[in-house]
Protein backbone atom coordinates (compact mmCIF):
# COMPACT_ATOMS: atom_id res chain seq x y z
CA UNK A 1 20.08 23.05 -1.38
CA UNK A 2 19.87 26.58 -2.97
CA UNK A 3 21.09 28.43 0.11
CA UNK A 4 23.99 25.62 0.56
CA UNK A 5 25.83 26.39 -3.19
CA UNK A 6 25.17 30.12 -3.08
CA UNK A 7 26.93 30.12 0.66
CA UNK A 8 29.96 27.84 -0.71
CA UNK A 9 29.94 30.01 -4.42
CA UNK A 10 30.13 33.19 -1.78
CA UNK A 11 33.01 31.39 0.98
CA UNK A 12 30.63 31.84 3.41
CA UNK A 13 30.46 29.14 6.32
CA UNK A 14 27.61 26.50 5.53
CA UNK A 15 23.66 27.26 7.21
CA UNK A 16 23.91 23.22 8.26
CA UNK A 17 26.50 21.17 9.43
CA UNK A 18 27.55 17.67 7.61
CA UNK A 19 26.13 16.16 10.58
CA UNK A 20 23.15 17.83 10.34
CA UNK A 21 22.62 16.94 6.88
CA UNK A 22 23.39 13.54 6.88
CA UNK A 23 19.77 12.15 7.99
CA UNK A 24 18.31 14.38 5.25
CA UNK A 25 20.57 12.65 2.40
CA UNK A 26 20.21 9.22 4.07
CA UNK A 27 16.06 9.70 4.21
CA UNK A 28 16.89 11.04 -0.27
CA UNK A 29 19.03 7.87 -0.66
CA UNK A 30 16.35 5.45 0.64
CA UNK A 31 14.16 7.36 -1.65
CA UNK A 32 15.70 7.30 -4.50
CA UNK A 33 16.44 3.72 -3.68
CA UNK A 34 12.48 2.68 -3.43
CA UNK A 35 11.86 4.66 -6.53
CA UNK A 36 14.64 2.69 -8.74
CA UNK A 37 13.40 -0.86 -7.22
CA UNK A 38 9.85 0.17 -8.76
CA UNK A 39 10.94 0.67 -11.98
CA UNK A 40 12.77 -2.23 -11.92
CA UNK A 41 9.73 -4.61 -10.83
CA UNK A 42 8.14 -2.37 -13.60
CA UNK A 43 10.48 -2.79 -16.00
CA UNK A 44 10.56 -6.61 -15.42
CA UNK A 45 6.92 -7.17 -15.64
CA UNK A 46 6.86 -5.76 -19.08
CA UNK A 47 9.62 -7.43 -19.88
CA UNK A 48 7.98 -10.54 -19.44
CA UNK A 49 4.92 -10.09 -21.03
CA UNK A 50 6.83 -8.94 -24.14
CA UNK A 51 8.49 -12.17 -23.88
CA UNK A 52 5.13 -13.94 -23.31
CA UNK A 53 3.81 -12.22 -26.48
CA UNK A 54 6.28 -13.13 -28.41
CA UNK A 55 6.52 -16.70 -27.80
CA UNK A 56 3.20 -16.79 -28.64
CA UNK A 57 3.45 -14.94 -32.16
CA UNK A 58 6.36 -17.41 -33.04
CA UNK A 59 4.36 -20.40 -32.06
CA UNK A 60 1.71 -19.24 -34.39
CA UNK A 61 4.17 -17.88 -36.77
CA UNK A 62 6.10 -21.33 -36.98
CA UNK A 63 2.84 -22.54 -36.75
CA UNK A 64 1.39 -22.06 -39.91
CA UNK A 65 4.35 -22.95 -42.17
CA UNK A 66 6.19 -20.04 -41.87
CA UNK A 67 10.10 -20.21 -40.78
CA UNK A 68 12.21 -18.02 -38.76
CA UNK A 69 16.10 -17.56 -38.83
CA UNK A 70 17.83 -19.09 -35.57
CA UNK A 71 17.24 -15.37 -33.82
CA UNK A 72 13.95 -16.12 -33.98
CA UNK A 73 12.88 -13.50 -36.49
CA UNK A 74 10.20 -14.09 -39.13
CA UNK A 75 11.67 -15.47 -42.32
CA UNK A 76 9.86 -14.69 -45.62
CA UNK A 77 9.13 -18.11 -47.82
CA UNK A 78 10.72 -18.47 -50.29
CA UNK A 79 9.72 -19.17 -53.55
CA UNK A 80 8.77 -23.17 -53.93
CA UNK A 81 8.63 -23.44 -50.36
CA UNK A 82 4.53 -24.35 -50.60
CA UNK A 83 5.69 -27.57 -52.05
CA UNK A 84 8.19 -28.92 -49.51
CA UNK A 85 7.32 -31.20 -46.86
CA UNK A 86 6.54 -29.02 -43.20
CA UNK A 87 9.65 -31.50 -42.10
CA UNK A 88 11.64 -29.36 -44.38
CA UNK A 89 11.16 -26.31 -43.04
């Protein structure tokens, strides 16, 4: 790669051919290609265990009393809250 931008930086003809070069950037395509799908399939499988954990820190969350907004964050009670009905909440 070094010797092909210091031959077109110096106008000299290229060391390789395109044809020549092509299987080389098709085998770096497939590659890269491999490599991206893993960190996808990575990326996914933490997703959903992230997703997994917090369902289940909501569910215990909502669980004990406590409310959350509609985005599903933890809401602080409010004052007086202790003595509404759970139905309420």
């Amino acid at each position: 790669m070094i010797k092909g931008l210091q031959d077109a930086l110096a106008k000299k003809q290229p060391a390789l051919t395109a044809d020549q070069l092509k299987p080389a950037l098709e085998a770096f395509q497939k590659r890269e290609q491999a490599r991206a799908q893993q960190a996808k399939a990575a990326y996914d499988k933490a997703a959903g265990e992230n997703k997994t954990k917090s369902d289940q820190f909501l569910g215990r969350e909502q669980g004990q009393g406590r409310r959350a907004d509609p985005a599903g964050r933890r809401a602080v009670p409010r004052a007086g809250d202790r003595h509404r009905r759970q139905a309420d909440l």
